[in-house]
Protein backbone atom coordinates (compact mmCIF):
# COMPACT_ATOMS: atom_id res chain seq x y z
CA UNK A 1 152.88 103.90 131.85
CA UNK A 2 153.33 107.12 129.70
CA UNK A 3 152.84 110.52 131.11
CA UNK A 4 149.73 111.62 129.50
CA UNK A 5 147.56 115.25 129.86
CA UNK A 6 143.80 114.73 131.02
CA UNK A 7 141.91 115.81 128.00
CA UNK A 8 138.42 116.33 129.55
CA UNK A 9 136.34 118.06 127.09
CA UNK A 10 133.26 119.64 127.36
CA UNK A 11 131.33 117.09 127.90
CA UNK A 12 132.93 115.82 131.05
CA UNK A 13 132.62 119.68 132.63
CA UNK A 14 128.76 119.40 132.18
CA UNK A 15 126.47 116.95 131.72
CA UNK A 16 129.22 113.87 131.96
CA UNK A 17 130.67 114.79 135.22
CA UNK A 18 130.09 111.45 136.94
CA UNK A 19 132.85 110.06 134.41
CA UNK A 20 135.50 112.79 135.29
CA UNK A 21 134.14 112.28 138.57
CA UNK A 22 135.33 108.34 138.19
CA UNK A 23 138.00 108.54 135.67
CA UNK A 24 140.40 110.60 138.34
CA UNK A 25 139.85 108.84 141.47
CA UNK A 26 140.64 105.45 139.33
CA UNK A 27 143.44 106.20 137.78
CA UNK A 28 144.48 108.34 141.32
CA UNK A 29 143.72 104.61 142.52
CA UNK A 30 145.99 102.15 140.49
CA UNK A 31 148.63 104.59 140.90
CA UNK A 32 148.72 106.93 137.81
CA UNK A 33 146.98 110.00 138.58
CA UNK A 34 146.64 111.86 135.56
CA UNK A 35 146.91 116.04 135.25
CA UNK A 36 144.45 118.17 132.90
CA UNK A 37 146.21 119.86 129.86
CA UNK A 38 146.41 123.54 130.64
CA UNK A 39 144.39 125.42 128.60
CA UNK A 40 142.78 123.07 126.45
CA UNK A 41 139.96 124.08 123.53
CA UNK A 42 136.98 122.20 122.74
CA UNK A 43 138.03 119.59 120.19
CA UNK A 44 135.27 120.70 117.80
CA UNK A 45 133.34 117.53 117.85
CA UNK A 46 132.39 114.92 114.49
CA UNK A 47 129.91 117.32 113.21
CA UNK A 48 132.82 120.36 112.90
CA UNK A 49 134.59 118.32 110.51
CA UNK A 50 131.26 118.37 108.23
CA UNK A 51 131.45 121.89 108.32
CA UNK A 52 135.11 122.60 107.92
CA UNK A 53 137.47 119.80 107.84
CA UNK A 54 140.46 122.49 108.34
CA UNK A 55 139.39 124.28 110.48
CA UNK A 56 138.58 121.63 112.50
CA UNK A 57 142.20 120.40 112.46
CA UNK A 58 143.20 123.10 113.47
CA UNK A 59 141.10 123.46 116.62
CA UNK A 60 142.35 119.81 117.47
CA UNK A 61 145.75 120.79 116.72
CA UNK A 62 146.48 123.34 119.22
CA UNK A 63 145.34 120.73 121.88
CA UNK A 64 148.07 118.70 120.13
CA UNK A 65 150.37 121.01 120.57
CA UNK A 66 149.84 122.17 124.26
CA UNK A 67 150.57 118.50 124.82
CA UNK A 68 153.67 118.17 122.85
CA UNK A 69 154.75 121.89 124.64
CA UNK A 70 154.40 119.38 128.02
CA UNK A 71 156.09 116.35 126.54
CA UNK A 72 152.88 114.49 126.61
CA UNK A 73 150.35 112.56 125.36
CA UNK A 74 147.20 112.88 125.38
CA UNK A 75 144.27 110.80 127.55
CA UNK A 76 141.12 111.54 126.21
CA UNK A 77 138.16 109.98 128.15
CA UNK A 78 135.61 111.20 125.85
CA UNK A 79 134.61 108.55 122.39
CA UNK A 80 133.94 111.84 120.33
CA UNK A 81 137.07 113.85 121.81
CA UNK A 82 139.15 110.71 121.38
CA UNK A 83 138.25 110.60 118.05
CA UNK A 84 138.14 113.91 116.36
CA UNK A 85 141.93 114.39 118.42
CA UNK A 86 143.28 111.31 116.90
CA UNK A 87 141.42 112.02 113.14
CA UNK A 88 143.49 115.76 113.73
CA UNK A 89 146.64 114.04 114.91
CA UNK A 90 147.12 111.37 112.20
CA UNK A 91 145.85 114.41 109.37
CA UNK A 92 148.72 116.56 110.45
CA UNK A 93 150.89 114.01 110.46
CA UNK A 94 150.26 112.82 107.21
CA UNK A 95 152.48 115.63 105.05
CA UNK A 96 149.15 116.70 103.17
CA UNK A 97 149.04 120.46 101.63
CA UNK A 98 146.40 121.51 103.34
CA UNK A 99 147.98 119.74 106.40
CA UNK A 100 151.28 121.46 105.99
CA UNK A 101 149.09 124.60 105.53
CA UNK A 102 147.77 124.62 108.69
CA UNK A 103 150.99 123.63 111.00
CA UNK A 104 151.95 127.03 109.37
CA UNK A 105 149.04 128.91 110.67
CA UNK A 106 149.56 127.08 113.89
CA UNK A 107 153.09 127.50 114.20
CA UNK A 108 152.12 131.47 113.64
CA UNK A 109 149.58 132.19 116.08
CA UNK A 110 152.46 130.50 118.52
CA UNK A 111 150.77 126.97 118.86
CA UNK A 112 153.70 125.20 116.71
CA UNK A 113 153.01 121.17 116.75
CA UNK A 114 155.92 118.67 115.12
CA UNK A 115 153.49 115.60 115.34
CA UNK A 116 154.95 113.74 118.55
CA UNK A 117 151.94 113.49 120.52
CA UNK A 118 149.93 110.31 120.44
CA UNK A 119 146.28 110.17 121.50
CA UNK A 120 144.85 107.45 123.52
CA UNK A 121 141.90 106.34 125.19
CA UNK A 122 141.67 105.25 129.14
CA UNK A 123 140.15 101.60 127.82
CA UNK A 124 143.48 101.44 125.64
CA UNK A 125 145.79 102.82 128.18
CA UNK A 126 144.31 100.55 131.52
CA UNK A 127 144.68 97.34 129.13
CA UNK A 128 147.41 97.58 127.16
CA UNK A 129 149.79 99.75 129.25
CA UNK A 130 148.71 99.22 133.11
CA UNK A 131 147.71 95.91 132.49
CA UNK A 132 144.75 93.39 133.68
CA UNK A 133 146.75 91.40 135.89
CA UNK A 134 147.88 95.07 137.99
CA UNK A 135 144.40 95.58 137.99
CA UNK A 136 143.36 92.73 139.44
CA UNK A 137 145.23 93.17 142.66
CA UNK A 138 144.09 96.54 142.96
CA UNK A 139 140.31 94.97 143.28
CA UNK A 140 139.51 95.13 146.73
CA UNK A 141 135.72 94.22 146.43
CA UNK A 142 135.01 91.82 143.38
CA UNK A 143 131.76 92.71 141.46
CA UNK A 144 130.83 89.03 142.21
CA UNK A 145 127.00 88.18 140.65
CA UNK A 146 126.51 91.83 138.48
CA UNK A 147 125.92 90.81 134.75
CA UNK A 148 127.40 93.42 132.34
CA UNK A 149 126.49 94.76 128.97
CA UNK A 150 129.69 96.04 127.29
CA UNK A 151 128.69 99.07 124.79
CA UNK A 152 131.62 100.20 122.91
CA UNK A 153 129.73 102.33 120.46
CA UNK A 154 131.21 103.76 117.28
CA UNK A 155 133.87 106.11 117.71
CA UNK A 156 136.43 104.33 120.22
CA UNK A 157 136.76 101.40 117.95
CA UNK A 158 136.27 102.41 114.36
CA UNK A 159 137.55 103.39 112.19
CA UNK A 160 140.82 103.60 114.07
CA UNK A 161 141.93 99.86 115.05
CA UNK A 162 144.84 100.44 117.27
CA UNK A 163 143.78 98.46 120.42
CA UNK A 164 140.72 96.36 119.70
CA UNK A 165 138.80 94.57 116.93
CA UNK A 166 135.87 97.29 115.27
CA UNK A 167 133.41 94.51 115.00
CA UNK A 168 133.41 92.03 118.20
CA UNK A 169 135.58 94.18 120.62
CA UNK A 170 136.99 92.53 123.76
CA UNK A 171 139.03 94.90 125.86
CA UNK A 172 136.06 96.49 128.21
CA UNK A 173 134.97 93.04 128.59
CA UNK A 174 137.95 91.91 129.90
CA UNK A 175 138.34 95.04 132.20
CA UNK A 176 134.86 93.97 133.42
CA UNK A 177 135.70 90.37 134.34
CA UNK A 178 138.81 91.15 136.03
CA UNK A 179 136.80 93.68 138.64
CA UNK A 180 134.77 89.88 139.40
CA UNK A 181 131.52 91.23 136.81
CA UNK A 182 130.50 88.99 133.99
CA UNK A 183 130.09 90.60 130.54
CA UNK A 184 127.11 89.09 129.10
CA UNK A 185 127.30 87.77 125.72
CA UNK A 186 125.97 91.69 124.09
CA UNK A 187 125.53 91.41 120.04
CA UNK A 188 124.57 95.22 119.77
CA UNK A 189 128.09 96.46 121.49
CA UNK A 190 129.11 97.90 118.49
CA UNK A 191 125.88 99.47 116.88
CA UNK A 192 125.06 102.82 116.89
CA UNK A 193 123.02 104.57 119.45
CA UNK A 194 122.33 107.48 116.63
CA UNK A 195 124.48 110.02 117.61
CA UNK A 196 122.74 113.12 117.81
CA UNK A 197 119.84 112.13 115.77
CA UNK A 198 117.67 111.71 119.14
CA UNK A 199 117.12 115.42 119.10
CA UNK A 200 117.32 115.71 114.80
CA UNK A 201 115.33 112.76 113.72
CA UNK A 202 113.65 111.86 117.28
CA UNK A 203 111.58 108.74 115.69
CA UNK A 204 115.26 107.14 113.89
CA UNK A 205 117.09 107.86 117.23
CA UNK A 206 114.74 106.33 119.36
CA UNK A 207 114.62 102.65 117.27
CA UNK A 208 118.59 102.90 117.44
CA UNK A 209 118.28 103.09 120.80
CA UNK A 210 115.40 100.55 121.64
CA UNK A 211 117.47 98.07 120.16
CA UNK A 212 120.62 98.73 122.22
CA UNK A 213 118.07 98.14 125.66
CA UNK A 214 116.13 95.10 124.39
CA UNK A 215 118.92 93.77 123.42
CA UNK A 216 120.78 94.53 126.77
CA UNK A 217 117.85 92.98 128.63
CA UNK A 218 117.29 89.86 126.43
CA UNK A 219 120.52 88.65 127.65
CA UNK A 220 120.11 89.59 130.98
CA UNK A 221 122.37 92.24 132.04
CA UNK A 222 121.63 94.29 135.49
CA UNK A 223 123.65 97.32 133.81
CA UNK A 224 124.63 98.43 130.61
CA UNK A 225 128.84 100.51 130.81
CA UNK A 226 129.69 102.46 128.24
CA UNK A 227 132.76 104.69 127.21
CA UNK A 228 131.03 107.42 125.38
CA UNK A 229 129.04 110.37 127.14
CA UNK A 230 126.67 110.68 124.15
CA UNK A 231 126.03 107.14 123.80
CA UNK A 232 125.23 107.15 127.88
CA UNK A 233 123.01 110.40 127.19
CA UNK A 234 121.09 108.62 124.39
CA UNK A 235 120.69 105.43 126.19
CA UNK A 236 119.74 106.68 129.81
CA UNK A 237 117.52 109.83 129.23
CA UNK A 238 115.01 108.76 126.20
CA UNK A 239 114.14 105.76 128.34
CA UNK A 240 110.52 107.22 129.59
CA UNK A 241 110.12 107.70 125.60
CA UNK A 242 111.33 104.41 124.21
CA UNK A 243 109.11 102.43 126.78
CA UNK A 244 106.16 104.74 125.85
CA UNK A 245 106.49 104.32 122.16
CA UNK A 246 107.84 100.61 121.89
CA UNK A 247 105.24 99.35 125.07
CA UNK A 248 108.04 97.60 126.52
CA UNK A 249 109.73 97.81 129.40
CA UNK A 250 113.83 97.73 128.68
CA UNK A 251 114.81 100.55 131.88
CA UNK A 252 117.87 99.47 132.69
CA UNK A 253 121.11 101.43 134.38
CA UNK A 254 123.66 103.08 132.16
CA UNK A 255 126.84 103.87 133.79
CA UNK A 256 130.17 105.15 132.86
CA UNK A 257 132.19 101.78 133.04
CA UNK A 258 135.29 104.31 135.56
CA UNK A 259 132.40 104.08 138.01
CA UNK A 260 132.06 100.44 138.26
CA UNK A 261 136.22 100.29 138.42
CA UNK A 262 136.21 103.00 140.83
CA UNK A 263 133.48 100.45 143.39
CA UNK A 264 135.84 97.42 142.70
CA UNK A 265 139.12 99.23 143.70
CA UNK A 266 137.24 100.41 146.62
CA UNK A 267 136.25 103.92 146.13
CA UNK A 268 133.24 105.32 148.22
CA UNK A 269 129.86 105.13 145.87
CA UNK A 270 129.60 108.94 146.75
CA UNK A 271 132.07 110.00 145.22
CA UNK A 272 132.19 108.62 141.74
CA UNK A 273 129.07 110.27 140.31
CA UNK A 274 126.10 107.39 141.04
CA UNK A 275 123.48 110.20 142.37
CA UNK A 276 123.61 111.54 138.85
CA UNK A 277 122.41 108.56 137.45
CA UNK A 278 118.71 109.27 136.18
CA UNK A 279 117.67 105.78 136.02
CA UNK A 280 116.87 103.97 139.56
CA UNK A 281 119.55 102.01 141.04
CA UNK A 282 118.23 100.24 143.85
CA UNK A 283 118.39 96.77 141.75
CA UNK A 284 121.84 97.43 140.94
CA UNK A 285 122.80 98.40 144.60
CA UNK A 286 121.13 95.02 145.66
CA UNK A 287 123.11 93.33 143.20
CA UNK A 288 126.38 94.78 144.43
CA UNK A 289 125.47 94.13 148.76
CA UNK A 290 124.09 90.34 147.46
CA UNK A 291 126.89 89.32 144.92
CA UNK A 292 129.92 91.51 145.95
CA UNK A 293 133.01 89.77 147.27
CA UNK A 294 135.56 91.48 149.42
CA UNK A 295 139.37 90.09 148.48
């Protein structure tokens, strides 16, 4: 495996900490513990590049170049952070005016990048580069019994293609199944959850997001996993809402799918972020005692 810097983002400081909280002790697990990048920036998010595309860049691009100054790459947990890094990388990259432009201001203000960083996501890096079959003897408790709902979302698989198909992705499923958990067969993995139109256009967000639930429950899943701290926002804390305005009941568990990894290597349930879960887990916990497999 590469040497990569820990690109956390804001997200995973506040109101994602269960998935830093996961993401460290797994990788610190299967042997790759991974280091934060020193002085990292908020990426800026999608919606900066809405409001200034070069500016955005730009904000991405000293990130980029911190990493390069370390000889790494960059490992960024986040679906949004992922995405607006690699958008940045690929734009500077690309020889554009306005790209050439603003490796000049950058190279200025003392944050010179030359374009050798790549960025990559955890789901890319534990399948691709670690490998399934290293993971599987690192399981020390198979999650024997627990049916999964795989929820890719938007951002980690589109548009960018690198590691997985953007219509019927496969990789998280396959990281499921070889920690023992079977991925149900989840139509809606790929569908949007509506971004941040739960708190813009509350009635659009909330229909995105019913569907994503029924949909998770039709086929029977004990817990939906996701890679994307919006996505597990959207999905776990409008619950109360989408059962009160749909008269259905579709509560289910979202978790970050690191925390699930971290129970099958072994980890202690304490320490991967489950009290922060907002949704009761006492069906899921029965599920693991009942169905869980020591190796």
């Amino acid at each position: 495996m590469k040497d990569y810097a820990y690109f956390p983002g804001c997200s995973l400081k506040e109101n994602s900490k269960h998935y830093e909280e996961s993401i460290l002790p797994v990788f610190k697990a299967i042997g790759h513990p991974l280091e934060e990048l020193e002085d990292w920036n908020c990426c800026g998010a999608t919606a900066y590049f809405s409001v200034d595309n070069d500016m955005a860049a730009a904000v991405c691009g000293r990130n980029l170049s911190l990493a390069e100054k370390q000889g790494k790459d960059i490992l960024a947990p986040c679906a949004g952070c992922y995405l607006t890094l690699k958008k940045s990388n690929l734009f500077l990259q690309s020889g554009a005016p306005e790209a050439k432009k603003i490796l000049g201001d950058l190279k200025r203000s003392g944050c010179e990048y030359q374009g050798r960083s790549v960025v990559k996501h955890p789901l890319e890096v534990l399948v691709r580069e670690i490998g399934l079959d290293v993971i599987r003897k690192k399981v020390v408790r198979k999650l024997t019994g627990l049916k999964v709902a795989c929820y890719y979302g938007c951002q980690v698989v589109r548009p960018y293609t690198d590691f997985d198909d953007p219509d019927h992705p496969t990789s998280l499923d396959a990281l499921m199944e070889a920690l023992g958990a079977e991925p149900v067969d989840y139509s809606a993995k790929t569908r949007c959850c509506g971004g941040l139109l739960t708190g813009t256009i509350e009635n659009v967000g909330l229909r995105l997001n019913h569907l994503l639930l029924k949909e998770a429950k039709r086929k029977g899943a004990d817990v939906i996993v996701t890679v994307c701290p919006l996505c597990l926002f959207n999905l776990e804390l409008f619950q109360d809402k989408i059962i009160k305005t749909y008269k259905e009941d579709v509560r289910i568990p979202i978790l970050f799918f690191s925390q699930l990894m971290g129970l099958a290597l072994g980890l202690s349930r304490d320490d991967l972020g489950f009290s922060r879960s907002t949704i009761p887990l006492d069906a899921f916990w029965a599920k693991i005692r009942n169905g869980g497999q020591n190796v």
